[in-house]
Each structure stands twice: as C-alpha cells, then as structure tokens.
Protein backbone atom coordinates (compact mmCIF):
# COMPACT_ATOMS: atom_id res chain seq x y z
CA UNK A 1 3.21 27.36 23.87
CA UNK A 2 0.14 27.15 25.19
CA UNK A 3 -2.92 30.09 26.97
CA UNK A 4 -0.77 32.28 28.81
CA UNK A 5 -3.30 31.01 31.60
CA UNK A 6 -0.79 29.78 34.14
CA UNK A 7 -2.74 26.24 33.91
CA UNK A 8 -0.42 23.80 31.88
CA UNK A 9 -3.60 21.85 31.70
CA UNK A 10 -4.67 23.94 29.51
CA UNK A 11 -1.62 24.32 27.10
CA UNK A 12 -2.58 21.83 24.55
CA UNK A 13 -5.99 23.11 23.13
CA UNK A 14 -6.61 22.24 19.38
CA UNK A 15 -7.34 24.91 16.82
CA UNK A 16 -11.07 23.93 17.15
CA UNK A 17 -11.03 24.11 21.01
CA UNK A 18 -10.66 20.88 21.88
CA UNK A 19 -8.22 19.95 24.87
CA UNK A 20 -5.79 17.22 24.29
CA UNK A 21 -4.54 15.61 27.94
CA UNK A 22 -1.13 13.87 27.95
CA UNK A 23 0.09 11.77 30.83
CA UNK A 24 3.56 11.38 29.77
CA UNK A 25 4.91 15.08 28.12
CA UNK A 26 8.04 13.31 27.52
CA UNK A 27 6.52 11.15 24.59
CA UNK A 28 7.63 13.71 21.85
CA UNK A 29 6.06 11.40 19.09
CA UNK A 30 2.43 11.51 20.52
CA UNK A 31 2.46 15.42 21.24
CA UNK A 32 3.74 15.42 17.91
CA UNK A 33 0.97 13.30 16.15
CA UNK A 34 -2.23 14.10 18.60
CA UNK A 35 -1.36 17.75 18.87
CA UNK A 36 1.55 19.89 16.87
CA UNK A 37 0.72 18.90 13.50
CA UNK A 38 -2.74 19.86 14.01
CA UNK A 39 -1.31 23.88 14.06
CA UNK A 40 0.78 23.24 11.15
CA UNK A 41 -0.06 26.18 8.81
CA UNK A 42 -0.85 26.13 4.67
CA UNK A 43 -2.23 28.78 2.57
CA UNK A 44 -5.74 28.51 3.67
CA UNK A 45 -7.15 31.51 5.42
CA UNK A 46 -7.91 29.77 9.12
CA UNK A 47 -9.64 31.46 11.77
CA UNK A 48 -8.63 29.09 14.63
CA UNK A 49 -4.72 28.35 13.11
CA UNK A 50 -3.82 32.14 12.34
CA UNK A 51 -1.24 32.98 9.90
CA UNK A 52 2.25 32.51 9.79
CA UNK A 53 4.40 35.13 12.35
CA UNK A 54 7.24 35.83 10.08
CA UNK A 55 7.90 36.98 6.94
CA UNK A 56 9.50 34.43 4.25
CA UNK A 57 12.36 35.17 1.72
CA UNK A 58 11.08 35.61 -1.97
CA UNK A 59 7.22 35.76 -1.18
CA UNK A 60 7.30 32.14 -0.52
CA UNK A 61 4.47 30.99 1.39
CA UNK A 62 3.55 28.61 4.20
CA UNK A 63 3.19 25.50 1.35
CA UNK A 64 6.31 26.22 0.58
CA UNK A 65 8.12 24.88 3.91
CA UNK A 66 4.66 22.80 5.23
CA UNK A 67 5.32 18.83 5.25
CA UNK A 68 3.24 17.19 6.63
CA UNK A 69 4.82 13.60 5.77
CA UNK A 70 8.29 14.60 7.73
CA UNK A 71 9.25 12.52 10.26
CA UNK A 72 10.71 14.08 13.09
CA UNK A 73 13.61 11.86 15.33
CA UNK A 74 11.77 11.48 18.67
CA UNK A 75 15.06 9.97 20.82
CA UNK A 76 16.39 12.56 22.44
CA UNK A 77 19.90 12.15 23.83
CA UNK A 78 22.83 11.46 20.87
CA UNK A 79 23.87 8.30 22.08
CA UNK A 80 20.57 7.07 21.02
CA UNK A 81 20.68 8.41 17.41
CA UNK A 82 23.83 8.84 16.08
CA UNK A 83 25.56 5.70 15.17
CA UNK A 84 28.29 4.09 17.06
CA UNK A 85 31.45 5.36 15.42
CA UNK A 86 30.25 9.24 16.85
CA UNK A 87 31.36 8.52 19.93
CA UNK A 88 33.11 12.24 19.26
CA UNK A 89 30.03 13.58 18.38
CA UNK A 90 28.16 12.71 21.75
CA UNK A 91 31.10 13.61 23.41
CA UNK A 92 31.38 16.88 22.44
CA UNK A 93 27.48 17.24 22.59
CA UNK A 94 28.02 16.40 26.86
CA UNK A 95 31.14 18.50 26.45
CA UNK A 96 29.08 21.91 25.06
CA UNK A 97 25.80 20.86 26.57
CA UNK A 98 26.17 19.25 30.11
CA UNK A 99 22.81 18.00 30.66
CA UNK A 100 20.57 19.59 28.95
CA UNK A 101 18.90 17.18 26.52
CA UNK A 102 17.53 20.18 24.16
CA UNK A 103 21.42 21.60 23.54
CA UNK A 104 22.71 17.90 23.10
CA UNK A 105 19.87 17.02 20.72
CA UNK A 106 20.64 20.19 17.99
CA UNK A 107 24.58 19.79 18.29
CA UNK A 108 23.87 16.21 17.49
CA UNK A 109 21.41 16.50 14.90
CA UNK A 110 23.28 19.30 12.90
CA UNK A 111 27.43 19.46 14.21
CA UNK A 112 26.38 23.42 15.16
CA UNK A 113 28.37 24.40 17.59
CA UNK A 114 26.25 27.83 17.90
CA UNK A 115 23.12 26.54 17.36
CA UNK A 116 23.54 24.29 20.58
CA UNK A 117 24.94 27.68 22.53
CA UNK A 118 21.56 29.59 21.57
CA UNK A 119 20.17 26.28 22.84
CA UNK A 120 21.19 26.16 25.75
CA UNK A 121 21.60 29.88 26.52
CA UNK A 122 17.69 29.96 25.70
CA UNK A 123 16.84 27.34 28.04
CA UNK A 124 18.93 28.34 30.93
CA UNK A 125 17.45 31.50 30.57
CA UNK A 126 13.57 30.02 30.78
CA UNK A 127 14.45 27.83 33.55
CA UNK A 128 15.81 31.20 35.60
CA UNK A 129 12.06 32.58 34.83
CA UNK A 130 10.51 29.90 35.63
CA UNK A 131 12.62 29.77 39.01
CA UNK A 132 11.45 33.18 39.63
CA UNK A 133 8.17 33.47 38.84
CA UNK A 134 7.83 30.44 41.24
CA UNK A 135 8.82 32.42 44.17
CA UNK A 136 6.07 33.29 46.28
CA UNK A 137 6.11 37.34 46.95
CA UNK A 138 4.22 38.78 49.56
CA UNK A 139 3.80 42.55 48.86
CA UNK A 140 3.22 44.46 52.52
CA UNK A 141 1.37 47.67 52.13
CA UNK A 142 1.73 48.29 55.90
CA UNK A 143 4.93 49.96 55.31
CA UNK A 144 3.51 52.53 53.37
CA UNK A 145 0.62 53.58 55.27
CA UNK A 146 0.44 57.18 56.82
C-alpha cells in the first residue's frame, strides 16, 4: 500500500489525488470508510483506480465480487468477536499466533489453521524487511581507492 515514496504520509492518496491524513492507523473502520472503499474496483474503465491485478475464474468480472454494502468486523483480537463459549477458538488463535493480531484475527474469523500460518509467516517476514531496511549503512569508498 501506498507511493513506494518512503513517506507514510503519503500512503493514503485517493484515486483523484487527494491525501487522506489519519491520526489513529489503528481505527480500521475509518481507513476503511474515508479511504479503502474509495479503490474498490467495478467494470468501469478508471484512469486513477486501474484495473483489477488478477485474472478471475470463468471471465467473471470485478462486479462480480465488488460489494460495496459489506461490512467488514473492525475488532481485532478473537476475544472481542467470537462469542464466549470459543474460549478454544481464541485459545488456539494465541496458541498458533502468539501476538500477532493479523494471524489471530484470520484463524478466528475462518478456523484456518493455514491461512493463519501464511499470516503470520507473511508478516514476520515484512517486519524482518522493515528491520533491515531501517538499518543505517554507511558505504566507504575509501577502501577501494588506488
């Protein structure tokens, strides 16, 4: 998501330029309403949206899967959204997950024991790049002076 610019400031620009500026990037309902659905992609040709990146089984189009009166559920931890008599459910979501939030949230919403793997493979692996990239590197062409 976002420029590629390095400037998270940046990251939420509407289709028609516009930048949207969130305080609180943990508010998953108002990044939701005041930014995501405004990428959400039909059949209309849309110079500032694009086009859908994949290709769909049986030449079904973007219509097809676009909704835009879904809710998603904004809580993000289990214990919060499943009801009280999953206490296995959360448990095993900790169990598979430890703390990442992301894994916990798909076991919980769909029971996949895979899906929450990929999950949390996926974001262990960003958070290594991001942990990288950080460093500072200092390049010395002294060394290879003549």
């Amino acid at each position: 998501m976002g420029n590629w610019s390095n400037d998270v400031l940046d990251d939420f620009t509407l289709p028609d330029g516009r930048q949207v500026a969130f305080g609180n990037l943990d508010n998953f309902e108002s990044i939701h309403k005041d930014f995501a659905i405004n990428w959400l992609l039909d059949d209309k040709d849309d110079n500032d949206r694009g086009a859908a990146l994949f290709k769909r089984d049986h030449g079904r189009t973007a219509s097809y899967y676009m909704n835009r009166t879904f809710i998603p559920e904004w809580r993000k931890h289990p214990e919060e959204f499943l009801p009280p008599n999953r206490t296995v459910d959360v448990d095993r979501a900790h169990e598979l997950c430890g703390e990442s939030y992301q894994c916990q949230y798909d076991y919980a919403m769909t029971l996949n024991r895979d899906l929450a793997h990929f999950t949390k493979n996926y974001h262990d692996t960003l958070t290594q790049i991001k942990a990288i990239n950080a460093k500072r590197r200092l390049l010395r062409f002294d060394k290879y002076k003549k």
